[in-house]
N, C-alpha and C. Protein backbone atom coordinates (compact mmCIF):
# COMPACT_ATOMS: atom_id res chain seq x y z
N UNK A 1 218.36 210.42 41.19
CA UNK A 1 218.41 211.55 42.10
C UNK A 1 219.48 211.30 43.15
N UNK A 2 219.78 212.42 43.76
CA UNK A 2 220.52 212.25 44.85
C UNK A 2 221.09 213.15 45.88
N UNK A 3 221.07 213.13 46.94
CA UNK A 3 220.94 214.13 47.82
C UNK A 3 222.30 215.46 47.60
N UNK A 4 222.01 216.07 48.43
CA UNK A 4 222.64 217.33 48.52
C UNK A 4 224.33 216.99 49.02
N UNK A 5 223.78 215.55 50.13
CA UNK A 5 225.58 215.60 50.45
C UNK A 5 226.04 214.43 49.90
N UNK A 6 225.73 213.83 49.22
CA UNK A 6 225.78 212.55 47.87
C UNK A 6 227.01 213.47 46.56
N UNK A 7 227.94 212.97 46.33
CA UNK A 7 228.32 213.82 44.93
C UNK A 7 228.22 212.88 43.84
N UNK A 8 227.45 213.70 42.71
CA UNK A 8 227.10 212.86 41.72
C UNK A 8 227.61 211.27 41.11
N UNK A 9 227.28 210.49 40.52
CA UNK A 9 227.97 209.47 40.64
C UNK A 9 229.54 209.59 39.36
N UNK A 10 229.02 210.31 38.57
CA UNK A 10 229.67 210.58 37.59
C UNK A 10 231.54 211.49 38.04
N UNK A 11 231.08 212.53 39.12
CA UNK A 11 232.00 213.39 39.18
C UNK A 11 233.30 212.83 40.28
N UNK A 12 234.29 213.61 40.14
CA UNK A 12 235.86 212.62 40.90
C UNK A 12 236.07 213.84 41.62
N UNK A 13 236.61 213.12 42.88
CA UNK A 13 236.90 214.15 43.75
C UNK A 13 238.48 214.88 43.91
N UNK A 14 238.10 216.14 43.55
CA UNK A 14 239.33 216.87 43.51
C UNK A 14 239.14 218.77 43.85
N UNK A 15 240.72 219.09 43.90
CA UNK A 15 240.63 220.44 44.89
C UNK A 15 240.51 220.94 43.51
N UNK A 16 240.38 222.14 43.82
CA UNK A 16 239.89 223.30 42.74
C UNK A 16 241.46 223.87 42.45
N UNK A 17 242.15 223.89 41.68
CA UNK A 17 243.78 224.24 41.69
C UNK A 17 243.57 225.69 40.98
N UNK A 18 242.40 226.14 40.90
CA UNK A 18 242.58 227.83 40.15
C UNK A 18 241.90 227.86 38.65
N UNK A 19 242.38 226.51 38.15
CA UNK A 19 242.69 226.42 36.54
C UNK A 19 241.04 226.59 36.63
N UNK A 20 240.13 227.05 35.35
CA UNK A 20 238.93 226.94 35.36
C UNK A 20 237.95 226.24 34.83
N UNK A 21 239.17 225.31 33.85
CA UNK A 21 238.80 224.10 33.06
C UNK A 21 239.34 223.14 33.38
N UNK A 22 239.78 222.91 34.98
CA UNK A 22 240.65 221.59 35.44
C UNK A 22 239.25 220.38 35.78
N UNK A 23 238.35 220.63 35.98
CA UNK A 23 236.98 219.90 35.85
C UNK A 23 236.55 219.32 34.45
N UNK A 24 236.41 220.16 33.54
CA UNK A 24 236.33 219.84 32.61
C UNK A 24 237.36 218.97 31.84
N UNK A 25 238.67 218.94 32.15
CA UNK A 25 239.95 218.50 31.69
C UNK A 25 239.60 217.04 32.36
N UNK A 26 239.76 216.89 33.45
CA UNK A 26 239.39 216.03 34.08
C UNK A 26 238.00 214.44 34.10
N UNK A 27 237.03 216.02 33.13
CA UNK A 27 235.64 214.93 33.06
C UNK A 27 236.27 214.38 31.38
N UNK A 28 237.22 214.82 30.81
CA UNK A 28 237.41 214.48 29.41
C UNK A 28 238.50 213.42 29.71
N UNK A 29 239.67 213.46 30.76
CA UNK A 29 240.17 212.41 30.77
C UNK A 29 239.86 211.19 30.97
N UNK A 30 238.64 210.96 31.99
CA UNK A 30 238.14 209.87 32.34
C UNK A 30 236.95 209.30 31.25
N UNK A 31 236.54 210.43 30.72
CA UNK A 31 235.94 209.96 29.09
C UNK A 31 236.91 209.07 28.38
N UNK A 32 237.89 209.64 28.06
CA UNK A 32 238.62 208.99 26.76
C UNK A 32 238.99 208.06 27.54
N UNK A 33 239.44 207.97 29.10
CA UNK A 33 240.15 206.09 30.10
C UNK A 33 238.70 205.47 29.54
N UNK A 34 237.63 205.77 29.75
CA UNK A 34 236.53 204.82 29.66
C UNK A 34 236.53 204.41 28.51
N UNK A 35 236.28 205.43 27.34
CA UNK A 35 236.24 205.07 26.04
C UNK A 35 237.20 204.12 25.71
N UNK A 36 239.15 204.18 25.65
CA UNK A 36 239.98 203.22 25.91
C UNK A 36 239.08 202.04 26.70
N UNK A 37 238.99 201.63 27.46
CA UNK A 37 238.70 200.73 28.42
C UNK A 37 237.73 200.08 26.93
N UNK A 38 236.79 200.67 26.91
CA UNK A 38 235.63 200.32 26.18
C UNK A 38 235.63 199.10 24.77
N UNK A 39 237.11 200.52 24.49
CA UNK A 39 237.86 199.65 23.09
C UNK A 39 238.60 198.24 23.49
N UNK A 40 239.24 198.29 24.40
CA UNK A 40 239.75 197.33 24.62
C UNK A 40 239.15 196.29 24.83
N UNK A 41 238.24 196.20 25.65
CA UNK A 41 237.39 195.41 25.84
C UNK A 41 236.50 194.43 24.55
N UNK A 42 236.01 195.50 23.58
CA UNK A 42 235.33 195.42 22.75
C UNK A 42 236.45 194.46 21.86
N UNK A 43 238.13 194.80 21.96
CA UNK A 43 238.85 193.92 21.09
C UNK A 43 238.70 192.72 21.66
N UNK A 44 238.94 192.61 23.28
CA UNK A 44 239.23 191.39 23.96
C UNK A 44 238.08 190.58 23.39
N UNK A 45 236.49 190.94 23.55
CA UNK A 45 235.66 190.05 23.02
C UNK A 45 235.37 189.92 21.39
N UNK A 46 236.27 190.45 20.60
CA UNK A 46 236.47 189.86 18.93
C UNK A 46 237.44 189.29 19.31
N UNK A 47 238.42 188.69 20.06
CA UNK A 47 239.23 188.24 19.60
C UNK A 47 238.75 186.69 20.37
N UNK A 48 238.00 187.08 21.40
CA UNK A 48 237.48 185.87 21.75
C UNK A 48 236.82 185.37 20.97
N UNK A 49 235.43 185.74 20.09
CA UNK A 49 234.93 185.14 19.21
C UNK A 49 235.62 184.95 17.86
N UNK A 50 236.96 185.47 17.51
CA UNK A 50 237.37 184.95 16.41
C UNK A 50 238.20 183.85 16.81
N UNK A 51 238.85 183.77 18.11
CA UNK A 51 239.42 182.23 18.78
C UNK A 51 237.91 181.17 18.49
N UNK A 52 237.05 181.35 18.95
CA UNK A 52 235.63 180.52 19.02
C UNK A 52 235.69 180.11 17.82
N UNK A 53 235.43 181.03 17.03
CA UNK A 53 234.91 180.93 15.62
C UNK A 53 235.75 179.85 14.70
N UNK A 54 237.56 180.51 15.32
CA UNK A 54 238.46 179.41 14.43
C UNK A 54 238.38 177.57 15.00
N UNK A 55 237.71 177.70 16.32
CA UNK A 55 238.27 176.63 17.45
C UNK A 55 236.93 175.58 16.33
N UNK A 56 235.52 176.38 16.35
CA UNK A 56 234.48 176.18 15.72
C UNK A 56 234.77 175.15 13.98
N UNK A 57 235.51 175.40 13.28
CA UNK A 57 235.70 175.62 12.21
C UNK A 57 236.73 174.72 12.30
N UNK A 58 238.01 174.36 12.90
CA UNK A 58 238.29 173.19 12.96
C UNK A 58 238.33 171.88 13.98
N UNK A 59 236.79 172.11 14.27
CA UNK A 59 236.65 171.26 15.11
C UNK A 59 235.32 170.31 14.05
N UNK A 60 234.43 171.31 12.99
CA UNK A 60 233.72 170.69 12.11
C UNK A 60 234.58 170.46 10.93
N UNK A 61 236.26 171.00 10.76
CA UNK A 61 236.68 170.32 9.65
C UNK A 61 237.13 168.29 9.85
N UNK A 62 237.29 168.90 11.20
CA UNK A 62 238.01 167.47 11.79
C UNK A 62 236.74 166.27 11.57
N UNK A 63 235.08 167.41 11.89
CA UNK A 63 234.50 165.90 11.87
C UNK A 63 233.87 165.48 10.66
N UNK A 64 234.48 166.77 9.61
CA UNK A 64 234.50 165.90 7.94
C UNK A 64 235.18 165.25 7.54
N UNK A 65 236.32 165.33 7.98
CA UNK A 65 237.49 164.22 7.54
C UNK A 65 236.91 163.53 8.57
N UNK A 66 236.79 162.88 9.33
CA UNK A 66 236.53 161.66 9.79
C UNK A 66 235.64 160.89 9.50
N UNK A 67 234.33 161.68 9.03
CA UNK A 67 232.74 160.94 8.28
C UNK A 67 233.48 160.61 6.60
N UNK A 68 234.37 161.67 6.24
CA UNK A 68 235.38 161.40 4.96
C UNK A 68 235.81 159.52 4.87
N UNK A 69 236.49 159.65 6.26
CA UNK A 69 237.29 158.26 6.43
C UNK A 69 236.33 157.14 7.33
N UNK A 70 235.59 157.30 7.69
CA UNK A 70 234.33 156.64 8.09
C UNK A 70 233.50 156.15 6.69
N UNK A 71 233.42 156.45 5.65
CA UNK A 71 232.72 156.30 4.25
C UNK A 71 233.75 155.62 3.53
N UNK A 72 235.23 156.36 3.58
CA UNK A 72 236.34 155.40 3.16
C UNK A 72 236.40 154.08 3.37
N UNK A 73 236.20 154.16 4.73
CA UNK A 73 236.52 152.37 5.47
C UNK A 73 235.36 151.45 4.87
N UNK A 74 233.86 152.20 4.83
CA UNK A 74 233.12 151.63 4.74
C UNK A 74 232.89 150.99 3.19
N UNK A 75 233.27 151.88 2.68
CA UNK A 75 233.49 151.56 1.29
C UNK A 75 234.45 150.76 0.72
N UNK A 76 235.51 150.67 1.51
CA UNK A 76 236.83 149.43 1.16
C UNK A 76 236.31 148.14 1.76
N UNK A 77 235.28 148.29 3.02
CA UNK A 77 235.18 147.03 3.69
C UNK A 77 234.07 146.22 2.71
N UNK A 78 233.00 147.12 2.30
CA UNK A 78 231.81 146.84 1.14
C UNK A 78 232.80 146.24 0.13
N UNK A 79 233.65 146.62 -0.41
CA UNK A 79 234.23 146.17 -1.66
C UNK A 79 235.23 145.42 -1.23
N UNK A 80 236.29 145.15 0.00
CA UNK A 80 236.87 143.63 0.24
C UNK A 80 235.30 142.72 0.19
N UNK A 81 234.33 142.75 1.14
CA UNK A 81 233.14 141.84 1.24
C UNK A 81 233.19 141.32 -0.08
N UNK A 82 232.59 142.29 -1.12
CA UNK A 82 231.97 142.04 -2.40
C UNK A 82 232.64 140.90 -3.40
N UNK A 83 234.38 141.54 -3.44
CA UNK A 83 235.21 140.87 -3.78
C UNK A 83 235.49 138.94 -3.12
N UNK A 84 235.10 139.06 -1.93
CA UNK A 84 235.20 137.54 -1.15
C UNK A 84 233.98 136.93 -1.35
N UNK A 85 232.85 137.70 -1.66
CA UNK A 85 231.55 137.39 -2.22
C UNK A 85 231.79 136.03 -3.81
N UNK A 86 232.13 137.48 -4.15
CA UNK A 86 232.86 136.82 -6.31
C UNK A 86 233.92 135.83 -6.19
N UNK A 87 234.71 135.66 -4.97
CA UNK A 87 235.71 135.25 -5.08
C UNK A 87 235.20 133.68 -4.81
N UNK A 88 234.50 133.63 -3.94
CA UNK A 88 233.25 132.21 -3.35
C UNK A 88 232.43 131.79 -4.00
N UNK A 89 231.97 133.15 -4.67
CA UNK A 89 230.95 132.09 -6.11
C UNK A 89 231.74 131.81 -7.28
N UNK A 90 232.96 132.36 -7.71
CA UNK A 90 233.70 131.71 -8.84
C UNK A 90 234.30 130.16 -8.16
N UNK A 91 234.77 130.24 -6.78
CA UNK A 91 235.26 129.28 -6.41
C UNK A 91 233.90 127.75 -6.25
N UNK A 92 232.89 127.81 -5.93
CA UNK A 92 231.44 127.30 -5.99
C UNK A 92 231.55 126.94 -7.28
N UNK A 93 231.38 127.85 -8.25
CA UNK A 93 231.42 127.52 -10.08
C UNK A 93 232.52 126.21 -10.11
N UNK A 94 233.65 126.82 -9.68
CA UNK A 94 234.66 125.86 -10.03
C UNK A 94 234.54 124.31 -9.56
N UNK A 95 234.15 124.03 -8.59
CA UNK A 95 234.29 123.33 -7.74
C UNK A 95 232.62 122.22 -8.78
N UNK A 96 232.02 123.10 -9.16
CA UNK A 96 230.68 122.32 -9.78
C UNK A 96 231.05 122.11 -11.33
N UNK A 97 231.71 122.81 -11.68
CA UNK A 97 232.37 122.49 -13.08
C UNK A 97 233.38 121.40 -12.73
N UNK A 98 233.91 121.10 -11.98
CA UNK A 98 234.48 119.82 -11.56
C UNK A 98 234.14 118.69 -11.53
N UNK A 99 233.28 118.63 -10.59
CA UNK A 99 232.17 117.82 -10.19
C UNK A 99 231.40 117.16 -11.44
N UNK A 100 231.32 118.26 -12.66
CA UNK A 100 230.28 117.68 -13.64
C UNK A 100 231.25 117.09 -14.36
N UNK A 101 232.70 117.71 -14.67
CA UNK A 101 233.21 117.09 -15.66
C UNK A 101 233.87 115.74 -14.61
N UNK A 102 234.30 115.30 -13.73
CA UNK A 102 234.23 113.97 -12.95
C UNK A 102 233.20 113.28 -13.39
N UNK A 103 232.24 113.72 -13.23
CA UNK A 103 231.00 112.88 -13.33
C UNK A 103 230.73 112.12 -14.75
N UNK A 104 231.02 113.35 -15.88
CA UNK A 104 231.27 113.07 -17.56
C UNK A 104 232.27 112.56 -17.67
N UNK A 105 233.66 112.18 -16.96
CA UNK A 105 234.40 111.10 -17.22
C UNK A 105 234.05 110.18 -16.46
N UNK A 106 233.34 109.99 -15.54
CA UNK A 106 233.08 108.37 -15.10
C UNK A 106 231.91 107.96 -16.07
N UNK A 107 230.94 108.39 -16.80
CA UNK A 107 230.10 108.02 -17.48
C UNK A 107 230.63 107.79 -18.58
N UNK A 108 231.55 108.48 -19.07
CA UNK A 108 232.66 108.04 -20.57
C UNK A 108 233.14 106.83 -20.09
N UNK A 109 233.62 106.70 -19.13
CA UNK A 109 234.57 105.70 -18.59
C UNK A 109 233.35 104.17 -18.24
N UNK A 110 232.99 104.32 -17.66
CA UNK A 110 231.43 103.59 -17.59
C UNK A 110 230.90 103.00 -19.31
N UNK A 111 230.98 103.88 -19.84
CA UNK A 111 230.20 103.59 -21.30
C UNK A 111 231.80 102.86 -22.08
N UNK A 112 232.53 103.29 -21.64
CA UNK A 112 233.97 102.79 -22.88
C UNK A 112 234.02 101.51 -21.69
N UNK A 113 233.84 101.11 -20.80
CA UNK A 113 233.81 99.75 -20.28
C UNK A 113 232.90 98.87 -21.06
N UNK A 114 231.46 99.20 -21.09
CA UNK A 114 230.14 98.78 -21.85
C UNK A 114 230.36 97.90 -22.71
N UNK A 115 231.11 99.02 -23.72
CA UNK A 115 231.22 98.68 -25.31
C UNK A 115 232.63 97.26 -25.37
C-alpha cells in the first residue's frame, strides 16, 4: 500500500508531453532496461559458474595425475626394493655356494693329504 502523496514504487517521474502513450512507452522502456539488465546478469552468473566449473575440473584433473604419479613412484620404489631384495638373496646364495664349495675343497684337500 501506499499513501496518496507516495508515487507508486514502480512509476518514473515525468511531465505529461501531450503524447497519450508517453507513460506507457516509458513503463515498456524500463521493462525491456530491466529485462536487459536481467539478461545480463543471468550471463554474468553462467559465465561465472562455467569459470567455476572449468577451474573445478582442472583442479580434480591435476589431483589425478598426481595420485597417477604418486602410484607411479610407489610402484618403481616397490620394484627398485624388490629388485635389491633378489639382488641380496642371489648375492647370500652366492656367497653360501662358496662357502660350501671352500669347505668341499678343504675336505678333498684334507682327504688327498690322508691317503
Amino acid at each position: 500500500h501506499f499513501d496518496v502523496f507516495e508515487s507508486p514504487p514502480h512509476s518514473l517521474a515525468f511531465e505529461f508531453d501531450g503524447e497519450g502513450d508517453s507513460f506507457g512507452s516509458l513503463e515498456l522502456e524500463l521493462e525491456e532496461q530491466q529485462e536487459a539488465d536481467r539478461q545480463r546478469e543471468l550471463q554474468e552468473i553462467k559465465k561465472k559458474e562455467a569459470e567455476a566449473a572449468r577451474q573445478l575440473e582442472e583442479q580434480q584433473e591435476a589431483d589425478r595425475q598426481r595420485e597417477l604419479q604418486e602410484k607411479a613412484d610407489e610402484k618403481a620404489e616397490a620394484t627398485k626394493q624388490l629388485q635389491e631384495q633378489q639382488e641380496a638373496d642371489l648375492q647370500r646364495e652366492l656367497q653360501e655356494i662358496k662357502k660350501k664349495e671352500a669347505k668341499e675343497e678343504e675336505e678333498e684337500e684334507a682327504q688327498n693329504r690322508a691317503q
